[in-house]
PDB file of N, CA and C in Angstrom:
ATOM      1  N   UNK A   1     105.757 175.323  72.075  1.00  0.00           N
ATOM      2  CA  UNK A   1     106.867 174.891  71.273  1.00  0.00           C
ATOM      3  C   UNK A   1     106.426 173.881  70.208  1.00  0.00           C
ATOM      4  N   UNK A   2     105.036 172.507  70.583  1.00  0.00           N
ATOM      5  CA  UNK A   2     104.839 172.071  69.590  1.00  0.00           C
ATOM      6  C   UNK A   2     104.421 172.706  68.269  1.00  0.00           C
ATOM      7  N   UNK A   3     103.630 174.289  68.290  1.00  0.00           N
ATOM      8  CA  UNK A   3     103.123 174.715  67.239  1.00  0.00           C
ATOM      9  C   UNK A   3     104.432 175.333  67.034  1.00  0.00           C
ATOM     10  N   UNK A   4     105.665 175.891  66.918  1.00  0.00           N
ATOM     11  CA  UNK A   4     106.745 176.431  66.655  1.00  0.00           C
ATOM     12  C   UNK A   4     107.397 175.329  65.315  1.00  0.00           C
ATOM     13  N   UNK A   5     107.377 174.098  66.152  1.00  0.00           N
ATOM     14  CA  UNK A   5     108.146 172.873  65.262  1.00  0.00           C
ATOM     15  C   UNK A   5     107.091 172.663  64.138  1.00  0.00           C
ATOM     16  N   UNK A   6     105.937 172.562  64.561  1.00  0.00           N
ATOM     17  CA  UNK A   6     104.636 172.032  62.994  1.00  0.00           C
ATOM     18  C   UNK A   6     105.060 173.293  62.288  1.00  0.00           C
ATOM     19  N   UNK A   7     105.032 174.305  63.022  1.00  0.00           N
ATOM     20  CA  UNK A   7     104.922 175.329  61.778  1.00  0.00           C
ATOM     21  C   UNK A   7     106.284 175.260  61.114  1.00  0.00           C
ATOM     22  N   UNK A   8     107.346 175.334  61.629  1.00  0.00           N
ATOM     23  CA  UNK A   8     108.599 175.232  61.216  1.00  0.00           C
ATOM     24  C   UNK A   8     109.080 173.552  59.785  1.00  0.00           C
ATOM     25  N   UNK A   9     108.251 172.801  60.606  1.00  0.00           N
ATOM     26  CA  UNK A   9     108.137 171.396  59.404  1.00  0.00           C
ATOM     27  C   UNK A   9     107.407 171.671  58.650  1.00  0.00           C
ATOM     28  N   UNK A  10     106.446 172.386  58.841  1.00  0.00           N
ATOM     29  CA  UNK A  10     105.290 172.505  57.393  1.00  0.00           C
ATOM     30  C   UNK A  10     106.287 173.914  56.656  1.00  0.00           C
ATOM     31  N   UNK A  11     106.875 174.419  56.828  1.00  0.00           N
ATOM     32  CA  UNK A  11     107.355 175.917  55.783  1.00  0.00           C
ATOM     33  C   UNK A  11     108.337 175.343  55.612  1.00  0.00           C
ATOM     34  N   UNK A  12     109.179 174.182  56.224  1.00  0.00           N
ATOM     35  CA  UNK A  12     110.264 174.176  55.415  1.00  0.00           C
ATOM     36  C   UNK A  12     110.676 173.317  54.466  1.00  0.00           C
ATOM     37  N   UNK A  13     109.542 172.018  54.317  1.00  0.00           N
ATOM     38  CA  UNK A  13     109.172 171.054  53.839  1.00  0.00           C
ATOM     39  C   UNK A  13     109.446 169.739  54.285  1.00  0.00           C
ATOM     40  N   UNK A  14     110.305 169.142  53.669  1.00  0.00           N
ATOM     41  CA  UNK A  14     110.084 167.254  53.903  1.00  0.00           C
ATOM     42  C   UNK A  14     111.731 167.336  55.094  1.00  0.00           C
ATOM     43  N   UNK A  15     112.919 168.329  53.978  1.00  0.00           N
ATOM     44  CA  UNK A  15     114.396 167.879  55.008  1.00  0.00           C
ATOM     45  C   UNK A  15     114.908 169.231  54.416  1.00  0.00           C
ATOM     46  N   UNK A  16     114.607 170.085  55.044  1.00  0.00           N
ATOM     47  CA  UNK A  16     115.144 171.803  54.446  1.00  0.00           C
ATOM     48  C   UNK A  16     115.751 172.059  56.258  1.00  0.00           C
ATOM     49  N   UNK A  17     117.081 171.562  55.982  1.00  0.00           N
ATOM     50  CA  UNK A  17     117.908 172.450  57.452  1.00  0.00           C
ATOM     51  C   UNK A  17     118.020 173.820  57.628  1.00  0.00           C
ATOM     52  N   UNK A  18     118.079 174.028  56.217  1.00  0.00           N
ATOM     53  CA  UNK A  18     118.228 176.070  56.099  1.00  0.00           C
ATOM     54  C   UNK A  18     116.975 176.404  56.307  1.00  0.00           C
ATOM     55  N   UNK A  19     116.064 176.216  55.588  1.00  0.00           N
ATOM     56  CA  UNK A  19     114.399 177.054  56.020  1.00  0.00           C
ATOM     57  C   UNK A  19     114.239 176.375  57.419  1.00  0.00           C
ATOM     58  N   UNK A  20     114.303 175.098  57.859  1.00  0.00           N
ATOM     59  CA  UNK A  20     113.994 174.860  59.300  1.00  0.00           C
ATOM     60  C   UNK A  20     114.513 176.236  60.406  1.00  0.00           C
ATOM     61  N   UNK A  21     116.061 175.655  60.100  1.00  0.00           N
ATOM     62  CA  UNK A  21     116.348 176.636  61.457  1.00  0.00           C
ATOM     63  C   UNK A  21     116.239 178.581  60.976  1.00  0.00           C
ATOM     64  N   UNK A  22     116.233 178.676  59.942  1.00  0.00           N
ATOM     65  CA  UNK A  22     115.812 179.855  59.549  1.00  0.00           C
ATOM     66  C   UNK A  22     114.144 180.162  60.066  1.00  0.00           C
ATOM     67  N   UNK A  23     113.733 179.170  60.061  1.00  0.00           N
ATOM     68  CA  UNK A  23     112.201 179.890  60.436  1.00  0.00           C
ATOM     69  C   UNK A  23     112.321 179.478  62.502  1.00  0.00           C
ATOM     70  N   UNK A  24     113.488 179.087  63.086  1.00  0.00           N
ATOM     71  CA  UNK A  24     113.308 178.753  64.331  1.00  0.00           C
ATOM     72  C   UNK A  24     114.400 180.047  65.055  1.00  0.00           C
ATOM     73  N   UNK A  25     115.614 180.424  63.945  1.00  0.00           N
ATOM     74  CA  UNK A  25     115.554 181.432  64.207  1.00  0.00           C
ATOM     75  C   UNK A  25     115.680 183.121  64.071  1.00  0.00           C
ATOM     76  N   UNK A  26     113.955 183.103  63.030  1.00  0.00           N
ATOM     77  CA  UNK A  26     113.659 184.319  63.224  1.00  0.00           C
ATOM     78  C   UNK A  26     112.671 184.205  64.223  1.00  0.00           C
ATOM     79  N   UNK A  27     112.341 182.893  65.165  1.00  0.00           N
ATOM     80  CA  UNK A  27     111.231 182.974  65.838  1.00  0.00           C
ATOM     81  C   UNK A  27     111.450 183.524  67.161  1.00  0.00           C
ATOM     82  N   UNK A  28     113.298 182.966  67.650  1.00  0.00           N
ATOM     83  CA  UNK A  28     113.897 183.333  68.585  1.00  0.00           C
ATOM     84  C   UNK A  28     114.381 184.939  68.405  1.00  0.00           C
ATOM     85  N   UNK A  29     114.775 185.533  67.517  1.00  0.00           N
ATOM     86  CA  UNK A  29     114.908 186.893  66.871  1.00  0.00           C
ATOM     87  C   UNK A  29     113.897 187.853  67.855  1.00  0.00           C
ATOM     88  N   UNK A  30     112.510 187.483  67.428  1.00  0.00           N
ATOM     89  CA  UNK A  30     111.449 188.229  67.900  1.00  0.00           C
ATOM     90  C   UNK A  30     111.180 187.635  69.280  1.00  0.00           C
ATOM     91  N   UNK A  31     111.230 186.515  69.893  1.00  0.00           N
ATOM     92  CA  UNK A  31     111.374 186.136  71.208  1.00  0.00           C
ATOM     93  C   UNK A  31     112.237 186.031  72.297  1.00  0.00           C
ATOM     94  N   UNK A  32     113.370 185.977  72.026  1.00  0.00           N
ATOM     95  CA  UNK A  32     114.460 185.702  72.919  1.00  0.00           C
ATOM     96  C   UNK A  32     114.551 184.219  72.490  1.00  0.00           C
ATOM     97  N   UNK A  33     115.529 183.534  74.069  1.00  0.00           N
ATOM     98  CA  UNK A  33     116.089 182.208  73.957  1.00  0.00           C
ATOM     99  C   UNK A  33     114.654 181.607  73.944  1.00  0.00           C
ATOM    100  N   UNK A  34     114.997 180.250  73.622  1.00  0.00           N
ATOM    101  CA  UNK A  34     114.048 179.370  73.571  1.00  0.00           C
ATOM    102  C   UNK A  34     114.504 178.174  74.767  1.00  0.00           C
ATOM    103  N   UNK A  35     114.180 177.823  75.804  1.00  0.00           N
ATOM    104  CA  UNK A  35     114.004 176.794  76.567  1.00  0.00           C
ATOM    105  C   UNK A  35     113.189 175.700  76.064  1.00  0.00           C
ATOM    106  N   UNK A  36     113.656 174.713  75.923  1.00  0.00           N
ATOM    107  CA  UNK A  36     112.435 173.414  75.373  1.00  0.00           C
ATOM    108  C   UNK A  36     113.137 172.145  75.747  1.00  0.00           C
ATOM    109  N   UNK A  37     112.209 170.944  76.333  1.00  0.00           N
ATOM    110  CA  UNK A  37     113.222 169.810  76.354  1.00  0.00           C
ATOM    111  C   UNK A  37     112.381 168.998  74.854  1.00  0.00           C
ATOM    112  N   UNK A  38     113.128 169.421  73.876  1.00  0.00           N
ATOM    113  CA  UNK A  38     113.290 169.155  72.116  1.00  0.00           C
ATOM    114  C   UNK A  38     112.301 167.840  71.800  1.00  0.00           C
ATOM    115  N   UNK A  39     112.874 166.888  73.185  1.00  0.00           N
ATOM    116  CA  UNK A  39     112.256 165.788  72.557  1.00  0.00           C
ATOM    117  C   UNK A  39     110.866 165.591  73.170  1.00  0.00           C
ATOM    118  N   UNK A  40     110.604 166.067  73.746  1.00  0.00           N
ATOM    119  CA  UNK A  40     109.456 166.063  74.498  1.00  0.00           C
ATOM    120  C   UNK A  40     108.501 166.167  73.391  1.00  0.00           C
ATOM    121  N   UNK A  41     109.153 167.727  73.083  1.00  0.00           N
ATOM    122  CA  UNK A  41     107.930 168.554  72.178  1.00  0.00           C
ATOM    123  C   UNK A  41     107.684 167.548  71.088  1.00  0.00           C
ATOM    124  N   UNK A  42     109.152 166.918  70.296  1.00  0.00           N
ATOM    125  CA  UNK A  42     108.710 166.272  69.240  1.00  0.00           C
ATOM    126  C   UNK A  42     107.956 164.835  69.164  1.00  0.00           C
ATOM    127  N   UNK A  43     107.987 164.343  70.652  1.00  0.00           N
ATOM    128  CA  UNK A  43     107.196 162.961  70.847  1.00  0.00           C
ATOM    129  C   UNK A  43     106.103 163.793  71.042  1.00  0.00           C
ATOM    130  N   UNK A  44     105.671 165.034  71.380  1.00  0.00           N
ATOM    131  CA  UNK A  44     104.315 165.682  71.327  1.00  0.00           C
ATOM    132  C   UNK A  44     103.794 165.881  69.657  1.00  0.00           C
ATOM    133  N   UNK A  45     104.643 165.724  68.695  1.00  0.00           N
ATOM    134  CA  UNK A  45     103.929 166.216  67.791  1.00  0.00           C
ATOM    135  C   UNK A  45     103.034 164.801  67.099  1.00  0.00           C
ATOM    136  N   UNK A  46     103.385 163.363  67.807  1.00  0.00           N
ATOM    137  CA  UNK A  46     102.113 162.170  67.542  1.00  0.00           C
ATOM    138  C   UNK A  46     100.970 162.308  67.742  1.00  0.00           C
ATOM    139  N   UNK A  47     100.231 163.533  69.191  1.00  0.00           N
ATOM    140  CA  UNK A  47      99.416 163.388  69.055  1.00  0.00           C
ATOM    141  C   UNK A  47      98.438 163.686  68.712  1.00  0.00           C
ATOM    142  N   UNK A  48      98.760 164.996  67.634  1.00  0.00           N
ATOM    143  CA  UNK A  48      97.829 165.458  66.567  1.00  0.00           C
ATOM    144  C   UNK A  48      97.559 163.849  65.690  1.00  0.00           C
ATOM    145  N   UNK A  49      98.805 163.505  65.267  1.00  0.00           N
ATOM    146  CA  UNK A  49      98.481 162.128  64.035  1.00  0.00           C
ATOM    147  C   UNK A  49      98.033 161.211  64.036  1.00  0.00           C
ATOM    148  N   UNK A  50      97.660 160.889  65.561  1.00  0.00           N
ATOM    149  CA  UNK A  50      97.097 159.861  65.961  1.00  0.00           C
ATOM    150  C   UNK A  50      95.902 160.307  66.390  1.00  0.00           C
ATOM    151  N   UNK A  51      95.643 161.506  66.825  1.00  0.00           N
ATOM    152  CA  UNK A  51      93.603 161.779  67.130  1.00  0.00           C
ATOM    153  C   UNK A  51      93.173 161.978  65.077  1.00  0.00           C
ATOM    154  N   UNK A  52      93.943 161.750  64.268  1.00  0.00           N
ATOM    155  CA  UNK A  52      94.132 162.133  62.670  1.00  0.00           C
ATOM    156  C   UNK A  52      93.564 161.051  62.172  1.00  0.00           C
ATOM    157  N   UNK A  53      94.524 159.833  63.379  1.00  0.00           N
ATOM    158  CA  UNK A  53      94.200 158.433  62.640  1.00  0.00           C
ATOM    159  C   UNK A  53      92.523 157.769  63.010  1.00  0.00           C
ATOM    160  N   UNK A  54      92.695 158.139  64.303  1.00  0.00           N
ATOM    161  CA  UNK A  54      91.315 157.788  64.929  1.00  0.00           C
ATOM    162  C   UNK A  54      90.184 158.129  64.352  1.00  0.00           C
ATOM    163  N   UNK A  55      89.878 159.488  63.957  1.00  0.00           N
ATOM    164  CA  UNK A  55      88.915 160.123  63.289  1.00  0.00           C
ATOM    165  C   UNK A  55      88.586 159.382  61.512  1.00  0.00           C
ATOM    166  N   UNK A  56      90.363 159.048  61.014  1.00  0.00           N
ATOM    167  CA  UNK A  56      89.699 157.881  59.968  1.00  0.00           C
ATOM    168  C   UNK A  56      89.797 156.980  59.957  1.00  0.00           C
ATOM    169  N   UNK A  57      89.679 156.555  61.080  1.00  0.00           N
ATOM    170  CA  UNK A  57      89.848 154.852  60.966  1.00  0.00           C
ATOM    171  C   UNK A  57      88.447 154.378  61.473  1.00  0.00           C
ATOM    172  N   UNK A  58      87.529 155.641  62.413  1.00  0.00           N
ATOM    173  CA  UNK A  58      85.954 155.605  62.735  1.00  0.00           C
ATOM    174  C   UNK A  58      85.185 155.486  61.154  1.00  0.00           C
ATOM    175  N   UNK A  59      85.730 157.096  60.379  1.00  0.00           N
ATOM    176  CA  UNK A  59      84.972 156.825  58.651  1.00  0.00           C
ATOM    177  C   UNK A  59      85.207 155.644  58.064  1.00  0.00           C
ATOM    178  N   UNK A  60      86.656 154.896  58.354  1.00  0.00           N
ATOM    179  CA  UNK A  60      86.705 153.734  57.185  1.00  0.00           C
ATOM    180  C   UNK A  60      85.944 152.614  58.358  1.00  0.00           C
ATOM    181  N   UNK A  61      85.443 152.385  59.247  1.00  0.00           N
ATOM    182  CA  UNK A  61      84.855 151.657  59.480  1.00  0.00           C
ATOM    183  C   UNK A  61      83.203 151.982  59.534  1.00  0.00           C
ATOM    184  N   UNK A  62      82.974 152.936  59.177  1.00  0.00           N
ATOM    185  CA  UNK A  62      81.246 153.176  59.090  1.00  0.00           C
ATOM    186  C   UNK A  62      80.878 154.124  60.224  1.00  0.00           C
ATOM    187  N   UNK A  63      81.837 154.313  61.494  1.00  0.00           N
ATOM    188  CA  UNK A  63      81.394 154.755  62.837  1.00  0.00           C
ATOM    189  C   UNK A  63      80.964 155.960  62.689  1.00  0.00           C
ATOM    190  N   UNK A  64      82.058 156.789  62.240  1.00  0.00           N
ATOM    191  CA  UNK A  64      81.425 157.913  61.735  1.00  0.00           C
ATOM    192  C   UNK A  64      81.333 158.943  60.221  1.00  0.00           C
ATOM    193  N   UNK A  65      80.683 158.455  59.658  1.00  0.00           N
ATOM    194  CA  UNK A  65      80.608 158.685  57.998  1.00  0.00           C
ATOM    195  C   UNK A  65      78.990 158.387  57.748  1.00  0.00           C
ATOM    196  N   UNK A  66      78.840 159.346  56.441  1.00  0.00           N
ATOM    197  CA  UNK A  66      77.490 158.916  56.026  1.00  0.00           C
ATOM    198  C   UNK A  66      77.252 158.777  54.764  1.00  0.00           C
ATOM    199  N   UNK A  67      78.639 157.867  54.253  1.00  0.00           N
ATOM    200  CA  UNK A  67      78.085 158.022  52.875  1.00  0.00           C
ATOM    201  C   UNK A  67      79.559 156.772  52.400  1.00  0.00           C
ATOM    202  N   UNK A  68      79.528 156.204  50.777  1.00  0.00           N
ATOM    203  CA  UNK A  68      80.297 155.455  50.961  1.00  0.00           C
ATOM    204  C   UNK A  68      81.767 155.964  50.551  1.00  0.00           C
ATOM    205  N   UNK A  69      81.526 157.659  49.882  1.00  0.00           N
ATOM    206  CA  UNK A  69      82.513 158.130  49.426  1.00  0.00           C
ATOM    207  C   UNK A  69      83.830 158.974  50.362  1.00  0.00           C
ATOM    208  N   UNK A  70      82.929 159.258  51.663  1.00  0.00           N
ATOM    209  CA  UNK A  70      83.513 159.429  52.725  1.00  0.00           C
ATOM    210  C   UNK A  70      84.243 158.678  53.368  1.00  0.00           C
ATOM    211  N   UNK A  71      83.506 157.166  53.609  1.00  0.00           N
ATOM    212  CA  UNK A  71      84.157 156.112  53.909  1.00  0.00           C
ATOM    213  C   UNK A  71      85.206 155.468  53.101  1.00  0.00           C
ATOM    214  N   UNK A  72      85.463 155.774  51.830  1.00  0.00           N
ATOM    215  CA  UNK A  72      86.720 155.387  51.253  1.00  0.00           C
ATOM    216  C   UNK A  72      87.860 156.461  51.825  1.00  0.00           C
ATOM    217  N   UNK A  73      87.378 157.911  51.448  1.00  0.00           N
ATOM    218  CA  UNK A  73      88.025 158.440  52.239  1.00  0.00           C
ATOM    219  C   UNK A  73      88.846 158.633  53.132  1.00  0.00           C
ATOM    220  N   UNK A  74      88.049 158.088  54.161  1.00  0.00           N
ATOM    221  CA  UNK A  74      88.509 157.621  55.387  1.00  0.00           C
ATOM    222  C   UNK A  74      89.709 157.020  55.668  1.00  0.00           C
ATOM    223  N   UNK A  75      89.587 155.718  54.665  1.00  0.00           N
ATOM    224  CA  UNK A  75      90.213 154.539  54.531  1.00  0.00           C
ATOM    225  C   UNK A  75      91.690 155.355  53.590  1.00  0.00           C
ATOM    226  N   UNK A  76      91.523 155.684  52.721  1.00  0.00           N
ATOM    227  CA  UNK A  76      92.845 156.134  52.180  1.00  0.00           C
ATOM    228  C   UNK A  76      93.437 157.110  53.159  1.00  0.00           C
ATOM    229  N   UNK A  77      92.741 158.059  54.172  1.00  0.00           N
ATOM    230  CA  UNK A  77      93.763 158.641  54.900  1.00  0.00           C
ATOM    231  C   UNK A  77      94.283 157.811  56.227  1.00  0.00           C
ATOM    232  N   UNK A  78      93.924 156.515  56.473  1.00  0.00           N
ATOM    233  CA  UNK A  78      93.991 155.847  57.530  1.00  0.00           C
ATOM    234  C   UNK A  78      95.705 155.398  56.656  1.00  0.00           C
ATOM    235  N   UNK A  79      95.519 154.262  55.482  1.00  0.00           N
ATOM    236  CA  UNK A  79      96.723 154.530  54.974  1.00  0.00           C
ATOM    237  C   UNK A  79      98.135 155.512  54.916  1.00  0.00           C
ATOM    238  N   UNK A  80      97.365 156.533  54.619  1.00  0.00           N
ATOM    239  CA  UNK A  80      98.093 157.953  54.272  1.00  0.00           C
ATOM    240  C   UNK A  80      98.787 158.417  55.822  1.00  0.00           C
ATOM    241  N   UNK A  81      98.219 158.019  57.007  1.00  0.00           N
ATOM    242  CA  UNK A  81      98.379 158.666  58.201  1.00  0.00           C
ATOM    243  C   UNK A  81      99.556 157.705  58.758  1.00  0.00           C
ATOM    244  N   UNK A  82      99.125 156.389  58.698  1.00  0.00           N
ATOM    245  CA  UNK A  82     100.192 154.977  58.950  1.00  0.00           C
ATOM    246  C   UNK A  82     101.571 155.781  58.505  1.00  0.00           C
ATOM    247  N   UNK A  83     101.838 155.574  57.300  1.00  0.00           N
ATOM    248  CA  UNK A  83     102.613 156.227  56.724  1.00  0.00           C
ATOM    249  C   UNK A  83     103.572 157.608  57.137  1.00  0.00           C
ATOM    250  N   UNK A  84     102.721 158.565  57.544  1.00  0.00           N
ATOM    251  CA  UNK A  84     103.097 159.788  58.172  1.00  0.00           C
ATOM    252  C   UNK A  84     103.749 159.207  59.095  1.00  0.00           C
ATOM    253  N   UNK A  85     103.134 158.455  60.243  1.00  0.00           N
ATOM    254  CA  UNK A  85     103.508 158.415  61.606  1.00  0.00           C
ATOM    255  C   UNK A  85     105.012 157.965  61.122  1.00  0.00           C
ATOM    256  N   UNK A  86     105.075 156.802  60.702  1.00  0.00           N
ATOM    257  CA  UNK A  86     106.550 156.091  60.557  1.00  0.00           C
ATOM    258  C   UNK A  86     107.484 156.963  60.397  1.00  0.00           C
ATOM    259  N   UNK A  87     107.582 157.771  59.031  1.00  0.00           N
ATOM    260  CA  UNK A  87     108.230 158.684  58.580  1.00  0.00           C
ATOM    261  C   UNK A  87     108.590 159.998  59.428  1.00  0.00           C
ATOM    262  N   UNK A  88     107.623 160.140  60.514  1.00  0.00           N
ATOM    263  CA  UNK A  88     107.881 161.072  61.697  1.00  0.00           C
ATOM    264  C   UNK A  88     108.766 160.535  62.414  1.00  0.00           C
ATOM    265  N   UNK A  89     108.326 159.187  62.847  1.00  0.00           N
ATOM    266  CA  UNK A  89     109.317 158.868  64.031  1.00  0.00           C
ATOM    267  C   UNK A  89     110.521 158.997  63.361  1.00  0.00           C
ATOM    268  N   UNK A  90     110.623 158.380  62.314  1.00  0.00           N
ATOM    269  CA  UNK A  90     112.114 158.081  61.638  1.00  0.00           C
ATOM    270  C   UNK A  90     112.966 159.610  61.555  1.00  0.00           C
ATOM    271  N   UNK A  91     111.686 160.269  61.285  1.00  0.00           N
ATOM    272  CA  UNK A  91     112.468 161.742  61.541  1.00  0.00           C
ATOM    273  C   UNK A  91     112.916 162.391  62.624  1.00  0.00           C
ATOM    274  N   UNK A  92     112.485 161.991  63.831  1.00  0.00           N
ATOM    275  CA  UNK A  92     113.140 162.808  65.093  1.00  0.00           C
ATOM    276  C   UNK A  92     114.477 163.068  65.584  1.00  0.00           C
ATOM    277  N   UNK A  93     115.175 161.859  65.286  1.00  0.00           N
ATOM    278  CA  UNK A  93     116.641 161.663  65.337  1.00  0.00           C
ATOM    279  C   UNK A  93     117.314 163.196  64.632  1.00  0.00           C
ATOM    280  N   UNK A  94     116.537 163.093  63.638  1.00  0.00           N
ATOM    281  CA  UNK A  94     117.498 164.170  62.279  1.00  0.00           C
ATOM    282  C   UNK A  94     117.234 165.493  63.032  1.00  0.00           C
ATOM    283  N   UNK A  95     115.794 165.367  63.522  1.00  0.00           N
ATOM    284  CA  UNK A  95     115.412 166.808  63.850  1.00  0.00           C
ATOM    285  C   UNK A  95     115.918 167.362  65.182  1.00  0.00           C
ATOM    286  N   UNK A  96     116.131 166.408  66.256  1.00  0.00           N
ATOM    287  CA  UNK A  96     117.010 166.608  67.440  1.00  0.00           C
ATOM    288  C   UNK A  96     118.050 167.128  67.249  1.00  0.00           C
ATOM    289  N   UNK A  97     118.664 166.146  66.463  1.00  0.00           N
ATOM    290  CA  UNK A  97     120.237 167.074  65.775  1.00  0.00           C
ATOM    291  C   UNK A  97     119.968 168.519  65.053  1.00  0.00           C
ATOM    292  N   UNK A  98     119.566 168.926  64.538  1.00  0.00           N
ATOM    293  CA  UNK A  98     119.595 170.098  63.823  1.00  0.00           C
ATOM    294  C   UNK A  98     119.125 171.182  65.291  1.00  0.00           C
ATOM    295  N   UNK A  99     117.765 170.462  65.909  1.00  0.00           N
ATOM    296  CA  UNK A  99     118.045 172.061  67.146  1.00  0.00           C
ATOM    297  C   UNK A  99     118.622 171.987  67.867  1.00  0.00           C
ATOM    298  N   UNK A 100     119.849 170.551  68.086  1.00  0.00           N
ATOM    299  CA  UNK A 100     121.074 170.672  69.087  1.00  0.00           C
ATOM    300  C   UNK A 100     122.022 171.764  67.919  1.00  0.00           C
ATOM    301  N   UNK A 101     122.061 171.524  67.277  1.00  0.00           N
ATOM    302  CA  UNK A 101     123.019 172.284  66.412  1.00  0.00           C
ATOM    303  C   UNK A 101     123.127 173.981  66.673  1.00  0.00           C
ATOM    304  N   UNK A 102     121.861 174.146  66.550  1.00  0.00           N
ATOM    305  CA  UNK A 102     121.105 175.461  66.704  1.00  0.00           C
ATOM    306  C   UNK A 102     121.453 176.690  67.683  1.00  0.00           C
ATOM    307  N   UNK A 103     121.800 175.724  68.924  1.00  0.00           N
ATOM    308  CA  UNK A 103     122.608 176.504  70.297  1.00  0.00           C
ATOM    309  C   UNK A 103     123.287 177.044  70.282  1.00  0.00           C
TER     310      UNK A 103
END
């Protein structure tokens, strides 16, 4: 179910209720019902962003990088990821509601 919701947030963009549940359900279409406890899955989707953050927060500190252009790198997606996370959490609320809606 977590790859159902990434894929469903990445095609439908930033706050698309119509492409969301449109892509959740043509997924149920071709599957049947969907059983999920919603929030589970979506407190599951941190921990892609956080093994995301780890990996640059090793480059912006030198741990693992070999060069200094990597290591800026690093450092701007360590920024870039901070960012994500917040904006996720802040999003779950919205997104709970829309697949309670969904039923």
């Amino acid at each position: 179910m977590h790859d159902l919701i990434e894929t469903a947030l990445y095609w439908s963009g930033t706050s698309d209720q119509d492409r969301f549940s449109s892509f959740i359900s043509g997924y149920k279409g071709e599957n049947g019902a969907i059983t999920a406890d919603w929030e589970a899955v979506l407190v599951n989707g941190f921990s892609g962003k956080l093994g995301w953050l780890e990996y640059n927060l090793k480059r912006s500190l030198w741990m693992e990088c070999t060069d200094e252009e990597e290591q800026r790198l690093g450092t701007r997606q360590v920024i870039e990821t901070i960012g994500e996370l917040g904006e996720y959490a802040d999003r779950i609320p919205e997104l709970l509601k829309w697949l309670k809606e969904m039923k």
